[in-house]
N, C-alpha and C. Protein backbone atom coordinates (compact mmCIF):
# COMPACT_ATOMS: atom_id res chain seq x y z
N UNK A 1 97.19 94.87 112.11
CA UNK A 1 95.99 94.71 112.88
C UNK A 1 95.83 95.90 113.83
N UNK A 2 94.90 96.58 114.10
CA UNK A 2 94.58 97.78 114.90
C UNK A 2 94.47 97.14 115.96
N UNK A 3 95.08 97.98 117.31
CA UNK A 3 94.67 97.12 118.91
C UNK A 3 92.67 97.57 119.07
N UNK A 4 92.94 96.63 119.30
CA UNK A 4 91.31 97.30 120.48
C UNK A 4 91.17 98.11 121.47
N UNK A 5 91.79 98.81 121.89
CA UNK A 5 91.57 100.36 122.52
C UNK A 5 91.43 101.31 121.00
N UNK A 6 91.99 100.93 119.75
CA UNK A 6 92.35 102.18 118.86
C UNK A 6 90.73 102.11 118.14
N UNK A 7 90.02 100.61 118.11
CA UNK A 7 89.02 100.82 117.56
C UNK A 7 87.67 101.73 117.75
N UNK A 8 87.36 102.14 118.81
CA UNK A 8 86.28 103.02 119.07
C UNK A 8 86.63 104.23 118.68
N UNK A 9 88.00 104.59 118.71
CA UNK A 9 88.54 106.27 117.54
C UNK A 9 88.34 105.93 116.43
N UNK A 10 88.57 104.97 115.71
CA UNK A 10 88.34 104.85 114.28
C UNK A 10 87.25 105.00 114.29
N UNK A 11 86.43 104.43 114.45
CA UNK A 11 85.04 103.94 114.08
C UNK A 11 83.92 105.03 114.71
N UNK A 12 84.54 106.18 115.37
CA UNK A 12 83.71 107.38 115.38
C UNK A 12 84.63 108.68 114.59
N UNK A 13 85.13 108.31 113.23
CA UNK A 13 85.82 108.93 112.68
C UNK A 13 87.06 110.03 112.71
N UNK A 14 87.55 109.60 113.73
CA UNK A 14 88.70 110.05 113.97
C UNK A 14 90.03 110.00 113.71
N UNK A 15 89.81 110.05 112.71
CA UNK A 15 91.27 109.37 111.88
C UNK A 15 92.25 110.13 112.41
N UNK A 16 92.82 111.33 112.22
CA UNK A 16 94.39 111.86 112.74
C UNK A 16 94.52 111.45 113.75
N UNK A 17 93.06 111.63 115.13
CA UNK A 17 93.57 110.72 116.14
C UNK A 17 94.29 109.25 116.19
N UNK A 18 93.70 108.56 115.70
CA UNK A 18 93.84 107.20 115.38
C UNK A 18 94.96 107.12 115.19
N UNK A 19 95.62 108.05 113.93
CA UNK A 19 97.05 107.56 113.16
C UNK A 19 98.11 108.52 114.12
N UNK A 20 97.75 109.58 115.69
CA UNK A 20 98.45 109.73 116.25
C UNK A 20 98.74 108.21 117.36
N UNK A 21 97.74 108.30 117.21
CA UNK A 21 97.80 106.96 118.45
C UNK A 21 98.24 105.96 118.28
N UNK A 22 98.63 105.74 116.98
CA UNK A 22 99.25 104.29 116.54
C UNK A 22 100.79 105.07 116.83
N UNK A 23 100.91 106.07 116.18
CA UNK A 23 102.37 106.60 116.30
C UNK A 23 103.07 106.66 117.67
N UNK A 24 102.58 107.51 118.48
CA UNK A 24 102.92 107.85 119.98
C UNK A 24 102.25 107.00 121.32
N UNK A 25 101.20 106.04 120.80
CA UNK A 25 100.87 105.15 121.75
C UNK A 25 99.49 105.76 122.28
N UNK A 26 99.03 104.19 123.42
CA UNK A 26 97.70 104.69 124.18
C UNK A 26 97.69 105.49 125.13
N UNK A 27 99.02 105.52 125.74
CA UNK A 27 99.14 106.26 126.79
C UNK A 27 99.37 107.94 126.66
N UNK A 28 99.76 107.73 125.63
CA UNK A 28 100.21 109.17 125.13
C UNK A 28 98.66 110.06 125.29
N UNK A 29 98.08 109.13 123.83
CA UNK A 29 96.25 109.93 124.00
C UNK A 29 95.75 110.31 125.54
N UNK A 30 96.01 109.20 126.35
CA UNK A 30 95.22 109.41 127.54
C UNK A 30 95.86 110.04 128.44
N UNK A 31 96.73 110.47 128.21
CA UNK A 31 97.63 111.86 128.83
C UNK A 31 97.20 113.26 128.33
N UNK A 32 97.31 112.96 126.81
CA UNK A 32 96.85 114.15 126.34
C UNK A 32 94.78 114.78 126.63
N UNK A 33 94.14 113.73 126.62
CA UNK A 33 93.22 113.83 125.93
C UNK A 33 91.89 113.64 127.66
N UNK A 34 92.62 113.19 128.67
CA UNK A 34 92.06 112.78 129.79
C UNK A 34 91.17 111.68 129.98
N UNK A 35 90.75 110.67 128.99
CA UNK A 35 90.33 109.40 128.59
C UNK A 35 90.81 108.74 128.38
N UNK A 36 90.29 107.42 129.21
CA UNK A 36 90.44 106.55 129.43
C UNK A 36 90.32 105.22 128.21
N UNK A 37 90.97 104.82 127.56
CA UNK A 37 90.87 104.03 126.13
C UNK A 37 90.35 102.36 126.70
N UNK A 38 90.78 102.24 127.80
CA UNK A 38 90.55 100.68 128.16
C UNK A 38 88.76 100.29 128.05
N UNK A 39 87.79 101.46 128.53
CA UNK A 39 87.11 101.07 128.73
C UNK A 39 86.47 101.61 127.29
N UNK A 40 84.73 101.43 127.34
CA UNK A 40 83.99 102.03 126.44
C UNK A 40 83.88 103.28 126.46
N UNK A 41 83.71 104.11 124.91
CA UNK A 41 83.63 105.06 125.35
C UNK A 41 82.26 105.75 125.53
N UNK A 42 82.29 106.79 126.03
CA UNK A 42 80.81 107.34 126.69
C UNK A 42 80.87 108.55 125.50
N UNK A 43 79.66 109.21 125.83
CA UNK A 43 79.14 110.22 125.37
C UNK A 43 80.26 111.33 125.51
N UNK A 44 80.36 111.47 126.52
CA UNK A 44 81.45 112.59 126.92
C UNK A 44 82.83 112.45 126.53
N UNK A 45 83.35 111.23 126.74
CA UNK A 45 84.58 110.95 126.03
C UNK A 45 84.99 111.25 124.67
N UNK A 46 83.87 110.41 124.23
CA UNK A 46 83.67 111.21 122.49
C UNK A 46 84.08 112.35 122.16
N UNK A 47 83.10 113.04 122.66
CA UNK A 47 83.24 114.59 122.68
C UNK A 47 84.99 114.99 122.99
N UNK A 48 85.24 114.47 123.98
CA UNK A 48 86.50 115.28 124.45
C UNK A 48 87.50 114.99 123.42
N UNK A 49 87.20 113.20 122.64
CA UNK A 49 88.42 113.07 121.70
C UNK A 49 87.84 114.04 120.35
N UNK A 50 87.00 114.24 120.37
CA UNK A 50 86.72 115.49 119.07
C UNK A 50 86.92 116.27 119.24
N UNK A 51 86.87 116.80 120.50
CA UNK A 51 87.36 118.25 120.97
C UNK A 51 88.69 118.59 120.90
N UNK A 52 89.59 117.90 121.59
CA UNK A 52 90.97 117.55 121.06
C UNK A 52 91.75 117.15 119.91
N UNK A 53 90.92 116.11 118.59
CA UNK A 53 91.32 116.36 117.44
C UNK A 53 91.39 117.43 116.74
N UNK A 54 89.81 118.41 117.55
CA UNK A 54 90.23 119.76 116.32
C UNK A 54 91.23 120.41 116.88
N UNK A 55 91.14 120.96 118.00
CA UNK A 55 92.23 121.87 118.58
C UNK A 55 93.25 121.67 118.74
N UNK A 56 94.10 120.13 117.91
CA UNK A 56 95.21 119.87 117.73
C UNK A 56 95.55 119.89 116.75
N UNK A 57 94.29 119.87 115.46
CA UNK A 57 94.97 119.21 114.34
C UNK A 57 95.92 119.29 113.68
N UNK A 58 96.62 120.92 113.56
CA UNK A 58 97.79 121.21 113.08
C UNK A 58 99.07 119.67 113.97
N UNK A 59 98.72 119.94 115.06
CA UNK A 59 100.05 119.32 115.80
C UNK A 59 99.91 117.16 115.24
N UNK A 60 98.68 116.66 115.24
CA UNK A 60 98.17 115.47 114.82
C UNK A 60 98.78 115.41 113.22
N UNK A 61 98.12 116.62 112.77
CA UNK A 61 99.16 116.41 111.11
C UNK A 61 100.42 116.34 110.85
N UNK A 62 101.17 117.08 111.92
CA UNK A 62 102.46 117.13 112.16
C UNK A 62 103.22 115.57 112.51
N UNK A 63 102.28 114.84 113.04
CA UNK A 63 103.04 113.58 113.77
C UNK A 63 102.61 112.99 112.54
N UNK A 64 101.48 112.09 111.77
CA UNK A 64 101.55 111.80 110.65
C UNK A 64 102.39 111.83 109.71
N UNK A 65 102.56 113.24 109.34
CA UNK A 65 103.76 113.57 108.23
C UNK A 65 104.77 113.09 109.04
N UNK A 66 105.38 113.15 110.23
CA UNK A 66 106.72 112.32 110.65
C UNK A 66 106.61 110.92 110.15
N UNK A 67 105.89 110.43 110.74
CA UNK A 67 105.35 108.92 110.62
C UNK A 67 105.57 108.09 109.22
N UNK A 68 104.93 109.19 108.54
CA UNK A 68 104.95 108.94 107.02
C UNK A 68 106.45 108.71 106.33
N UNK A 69 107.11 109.84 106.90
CA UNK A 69 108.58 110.10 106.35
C UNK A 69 109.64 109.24 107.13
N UNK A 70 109.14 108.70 107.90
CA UNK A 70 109.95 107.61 109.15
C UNK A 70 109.47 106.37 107.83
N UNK A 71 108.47 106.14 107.52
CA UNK A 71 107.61 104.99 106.81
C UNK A 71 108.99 104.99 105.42
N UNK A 72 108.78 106.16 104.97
CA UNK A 72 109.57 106.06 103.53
C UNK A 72 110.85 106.27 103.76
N UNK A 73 111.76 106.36 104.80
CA UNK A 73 112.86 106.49 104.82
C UNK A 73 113.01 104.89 105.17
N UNK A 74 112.63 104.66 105.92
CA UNK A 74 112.92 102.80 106.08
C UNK A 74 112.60 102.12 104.64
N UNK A 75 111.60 102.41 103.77
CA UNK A 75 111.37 101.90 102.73
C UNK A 75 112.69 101.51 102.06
N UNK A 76 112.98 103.38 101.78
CA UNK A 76 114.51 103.43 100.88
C UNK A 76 115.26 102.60 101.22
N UNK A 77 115.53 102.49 102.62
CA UNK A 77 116.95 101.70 103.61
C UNK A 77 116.67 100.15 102.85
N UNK A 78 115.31 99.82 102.79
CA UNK A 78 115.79 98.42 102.09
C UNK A 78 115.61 97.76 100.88
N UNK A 79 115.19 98.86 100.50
CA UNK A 79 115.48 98.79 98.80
C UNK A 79 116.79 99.10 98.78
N UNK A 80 117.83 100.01 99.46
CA UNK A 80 119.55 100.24 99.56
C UNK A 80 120.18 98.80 99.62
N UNK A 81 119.10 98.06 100.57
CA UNK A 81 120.12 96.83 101.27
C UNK A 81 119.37 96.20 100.17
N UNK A 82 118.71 96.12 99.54
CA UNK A 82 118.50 94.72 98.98
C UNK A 82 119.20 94.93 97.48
N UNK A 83 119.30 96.18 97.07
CA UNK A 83 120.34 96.74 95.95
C UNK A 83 122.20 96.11 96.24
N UNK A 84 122.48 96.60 97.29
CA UNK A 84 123.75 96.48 97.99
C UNK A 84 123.87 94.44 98.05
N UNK A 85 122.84 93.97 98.02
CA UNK A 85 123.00 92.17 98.22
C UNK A 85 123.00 92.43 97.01
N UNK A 86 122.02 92.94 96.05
CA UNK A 86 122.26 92.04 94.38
C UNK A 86 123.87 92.70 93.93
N UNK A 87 123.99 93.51 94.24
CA UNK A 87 125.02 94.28 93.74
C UNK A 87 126.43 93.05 94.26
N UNK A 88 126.41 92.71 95.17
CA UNK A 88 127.25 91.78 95.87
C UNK A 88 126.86 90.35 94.89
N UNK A 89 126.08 89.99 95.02
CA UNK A 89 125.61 89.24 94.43
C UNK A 89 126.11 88.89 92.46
N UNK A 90 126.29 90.43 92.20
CA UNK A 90 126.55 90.22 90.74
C UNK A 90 128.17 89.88 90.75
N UNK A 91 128.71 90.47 91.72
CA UNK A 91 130.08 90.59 91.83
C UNK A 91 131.18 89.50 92.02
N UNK A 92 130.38 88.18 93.03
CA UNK A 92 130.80 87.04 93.11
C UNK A 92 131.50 86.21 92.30
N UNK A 93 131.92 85.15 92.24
CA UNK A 93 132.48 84.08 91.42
C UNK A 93 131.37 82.78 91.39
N UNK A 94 130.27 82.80 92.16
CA UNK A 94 129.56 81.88 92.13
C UNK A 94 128.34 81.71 90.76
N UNK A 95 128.61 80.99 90.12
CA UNK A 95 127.14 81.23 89.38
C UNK A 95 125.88 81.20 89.85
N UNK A 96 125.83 80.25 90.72
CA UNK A 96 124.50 80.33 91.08
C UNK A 96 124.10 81.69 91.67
N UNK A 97 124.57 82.05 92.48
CA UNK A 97 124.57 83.70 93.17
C UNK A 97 123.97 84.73 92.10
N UNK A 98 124.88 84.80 91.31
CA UNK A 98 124.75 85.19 89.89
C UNK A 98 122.98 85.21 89.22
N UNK A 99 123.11 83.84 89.44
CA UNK A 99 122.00 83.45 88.22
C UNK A 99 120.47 82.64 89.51
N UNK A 100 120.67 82.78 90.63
CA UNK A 100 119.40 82.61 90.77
C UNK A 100 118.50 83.14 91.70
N UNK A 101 117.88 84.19 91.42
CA UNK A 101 116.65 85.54 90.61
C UNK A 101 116.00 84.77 89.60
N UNK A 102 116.95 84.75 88.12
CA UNK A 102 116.45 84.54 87.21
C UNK A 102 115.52 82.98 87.16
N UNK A 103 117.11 81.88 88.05
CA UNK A 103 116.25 80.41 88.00
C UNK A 103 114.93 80.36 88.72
N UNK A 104 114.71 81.23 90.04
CA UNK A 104 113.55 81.08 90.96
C UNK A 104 111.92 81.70 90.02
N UNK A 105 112.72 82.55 89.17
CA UNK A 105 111.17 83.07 88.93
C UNK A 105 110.69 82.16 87.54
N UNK A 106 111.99 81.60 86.53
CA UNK A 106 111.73 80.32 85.81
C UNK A 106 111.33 79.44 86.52
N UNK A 107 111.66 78.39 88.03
CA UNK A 107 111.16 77.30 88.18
C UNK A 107 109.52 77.86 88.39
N UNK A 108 109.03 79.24 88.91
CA UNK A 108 107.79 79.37 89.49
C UNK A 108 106.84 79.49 88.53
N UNK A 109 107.75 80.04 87.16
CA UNK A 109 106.95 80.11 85.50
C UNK A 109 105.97 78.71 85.41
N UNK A 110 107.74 78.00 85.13
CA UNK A 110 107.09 76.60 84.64
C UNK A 110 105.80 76.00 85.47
N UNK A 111 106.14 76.07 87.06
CA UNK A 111 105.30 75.42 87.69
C UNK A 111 103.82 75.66 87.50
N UNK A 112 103.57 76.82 87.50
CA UNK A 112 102.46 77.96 86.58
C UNK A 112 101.91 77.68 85.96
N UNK A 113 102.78 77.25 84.77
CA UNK A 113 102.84 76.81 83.39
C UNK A 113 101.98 75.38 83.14
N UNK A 114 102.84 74.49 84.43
CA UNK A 114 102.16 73.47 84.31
C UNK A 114 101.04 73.00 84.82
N UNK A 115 100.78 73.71 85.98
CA UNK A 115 99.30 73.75 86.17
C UNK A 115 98.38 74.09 85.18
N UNK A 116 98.54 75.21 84.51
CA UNK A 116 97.41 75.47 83.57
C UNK A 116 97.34 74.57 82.44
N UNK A 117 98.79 73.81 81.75
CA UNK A 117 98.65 72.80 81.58
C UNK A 117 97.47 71.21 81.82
N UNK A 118 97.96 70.92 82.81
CA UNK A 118 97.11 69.79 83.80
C UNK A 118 95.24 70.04 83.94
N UNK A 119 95.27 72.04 83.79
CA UNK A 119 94.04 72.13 83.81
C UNK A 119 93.37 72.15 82.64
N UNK A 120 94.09 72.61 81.44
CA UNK A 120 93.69 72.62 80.10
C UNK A 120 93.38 71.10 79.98
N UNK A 121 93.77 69.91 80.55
CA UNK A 121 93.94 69.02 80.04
C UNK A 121 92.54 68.18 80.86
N UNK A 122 92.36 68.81 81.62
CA UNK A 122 90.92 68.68 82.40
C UNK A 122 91.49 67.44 83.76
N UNK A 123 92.60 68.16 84.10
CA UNK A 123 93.45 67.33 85.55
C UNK A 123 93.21 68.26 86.28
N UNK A 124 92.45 68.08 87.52
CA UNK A 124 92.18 69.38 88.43
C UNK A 124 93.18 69.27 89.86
N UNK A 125 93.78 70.38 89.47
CA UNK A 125 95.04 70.79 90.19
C UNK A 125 94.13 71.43 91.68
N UNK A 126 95.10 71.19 92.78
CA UNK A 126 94.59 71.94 94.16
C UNK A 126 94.45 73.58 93.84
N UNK A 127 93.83 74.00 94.30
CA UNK A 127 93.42 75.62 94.33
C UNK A 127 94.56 76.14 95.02
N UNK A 128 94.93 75.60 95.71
CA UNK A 128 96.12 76.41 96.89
C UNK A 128 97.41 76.48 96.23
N UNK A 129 97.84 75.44 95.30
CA UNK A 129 98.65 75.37 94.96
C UNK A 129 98.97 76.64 93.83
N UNK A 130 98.18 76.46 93.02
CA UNK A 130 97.99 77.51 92.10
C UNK A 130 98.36 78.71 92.43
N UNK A 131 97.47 79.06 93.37
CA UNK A 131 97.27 80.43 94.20
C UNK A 131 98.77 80.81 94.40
N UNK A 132 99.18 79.96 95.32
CA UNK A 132 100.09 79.93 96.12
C UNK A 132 101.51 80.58 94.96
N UNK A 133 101.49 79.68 93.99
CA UNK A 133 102.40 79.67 93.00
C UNK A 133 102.57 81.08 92.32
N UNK A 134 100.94 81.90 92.11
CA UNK A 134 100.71 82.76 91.32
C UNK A 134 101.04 84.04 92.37
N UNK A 135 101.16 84.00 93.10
CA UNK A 135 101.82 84.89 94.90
C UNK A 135 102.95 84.99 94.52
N UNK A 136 103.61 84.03 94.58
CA UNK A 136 105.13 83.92 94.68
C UNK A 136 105.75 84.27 93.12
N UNK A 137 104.91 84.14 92.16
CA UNK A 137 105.49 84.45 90.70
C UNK A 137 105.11 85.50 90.84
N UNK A 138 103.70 86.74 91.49
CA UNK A 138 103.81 88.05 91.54
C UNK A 138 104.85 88.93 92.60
N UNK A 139 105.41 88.25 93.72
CA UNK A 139 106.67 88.61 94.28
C UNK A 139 108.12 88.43 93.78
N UNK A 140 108.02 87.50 93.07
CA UNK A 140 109.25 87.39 92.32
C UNK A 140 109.62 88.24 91.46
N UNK A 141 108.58 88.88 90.45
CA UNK A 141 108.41 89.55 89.49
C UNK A 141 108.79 90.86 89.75
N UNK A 142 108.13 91.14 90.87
CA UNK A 142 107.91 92.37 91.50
C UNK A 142 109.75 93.24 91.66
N UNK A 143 109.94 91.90 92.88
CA UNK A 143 110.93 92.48 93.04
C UNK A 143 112.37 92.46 92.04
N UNK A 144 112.17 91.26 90.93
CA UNK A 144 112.98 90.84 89.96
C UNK A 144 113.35 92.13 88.86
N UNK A 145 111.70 92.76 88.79
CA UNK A 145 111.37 93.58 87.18
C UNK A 145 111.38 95.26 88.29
N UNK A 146 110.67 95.17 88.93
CA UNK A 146 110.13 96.98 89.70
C UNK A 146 111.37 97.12 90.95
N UNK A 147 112.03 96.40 91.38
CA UNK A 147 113.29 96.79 91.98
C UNK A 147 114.06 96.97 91.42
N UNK A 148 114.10 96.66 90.05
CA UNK A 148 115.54 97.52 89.41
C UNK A 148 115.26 98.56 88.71
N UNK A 149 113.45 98.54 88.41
CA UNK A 149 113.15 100.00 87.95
C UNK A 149 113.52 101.32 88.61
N UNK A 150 113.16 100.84 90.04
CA UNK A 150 112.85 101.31 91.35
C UNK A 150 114.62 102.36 91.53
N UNK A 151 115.30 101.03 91.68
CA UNK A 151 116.91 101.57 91.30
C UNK A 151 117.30 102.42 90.72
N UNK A 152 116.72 102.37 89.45
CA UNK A 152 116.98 103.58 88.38
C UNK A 152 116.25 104.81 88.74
N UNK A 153 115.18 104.99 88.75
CA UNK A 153 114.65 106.30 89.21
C UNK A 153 115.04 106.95 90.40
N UNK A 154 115.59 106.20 91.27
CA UNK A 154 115.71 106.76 92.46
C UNK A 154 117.59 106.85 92.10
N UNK A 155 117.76 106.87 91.39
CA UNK A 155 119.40 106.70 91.02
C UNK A 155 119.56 108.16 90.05
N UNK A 156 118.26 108.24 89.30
CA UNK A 156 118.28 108.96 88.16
C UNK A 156 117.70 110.52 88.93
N UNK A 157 116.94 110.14 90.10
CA UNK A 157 116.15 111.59 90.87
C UNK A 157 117.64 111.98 91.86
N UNK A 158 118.84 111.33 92.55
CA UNK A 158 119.69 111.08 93.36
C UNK A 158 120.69 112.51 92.40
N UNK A 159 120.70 111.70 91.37
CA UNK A 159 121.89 112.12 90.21
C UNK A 159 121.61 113.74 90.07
N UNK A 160 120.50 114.18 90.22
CA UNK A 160 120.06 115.44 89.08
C UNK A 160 120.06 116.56 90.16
């Protein structure tokens, strides 16, 4: 959700501003920039945050690209940790540990399954439920089938 001081930069197209200001804060802008974010902005204010986006922009692109690379380095970190649990996970003596990934995204199949069932059959199932079901079978999937893809490429780009 964007705060409401950040919305009047967006919405007079100021994007690098914007995505500095989410990065380094409100206070930061209004240090840098001599405006005041609490209130509305005026005519002049405007101006000054345009005036200041251009004559920064090198330095605004600069914090972005951090931002960005702060963004994808945390990414990696938990795709590591969530590799490092299955990996633990395979290693155990427990079966269930073992084996349920596979049971969670079968019970969410069937359930799936049987709704469209119930509806083929002209039994009208709750909407939410469905929904709800078809969420959780595209997260399951996701992370069941494209996290271990995910593994490999980044295992296979690591390697070379």
């Amino acid at each position: 959700m964007i705060p409401i001081w950040l919305a009047p930069i967006i919405a007079q197209g100021m994007g690098l501003l914007g995505n500095a200001a989410l990065a380094k804060g409100k206070e930061w802008v209004e240090e840098k920039t001599g405006v005041k974010l609490d209130q509305p902005l005026s005519a002049e204010d405007t101006l000054k945050l345009r005036q200041f986006e251009a004559d920064h922009q090198e330095e605004l692109l600069r914090l972005q690209l951090e931002e960005n690379k702060l963004s994808a380095e945390l990414a990696l970190a938990e795709i590591k940790a969530v590799s490092d649990r299955w990996a633990a996970d395979m290693s155990s003596d427990s079966w269930l540990s073992k084996n349920i990934r596979p049971m969670t995204l079968i019970a969410l199949l069937a359930g799936y399954f049987m709704f469209a069932l119930l509806s083929a059959w002209g039994i009208n199932a709750n909407e939410a439920y469905v929904s709800l079901l078809g969420q959780w079978g595209m997260l399951v999937m996701t992370a069941y089938f494209g996290g271990r893809t995910l593994e490999k490429v980044i295992e296979m780009r690591s390697s070379k």
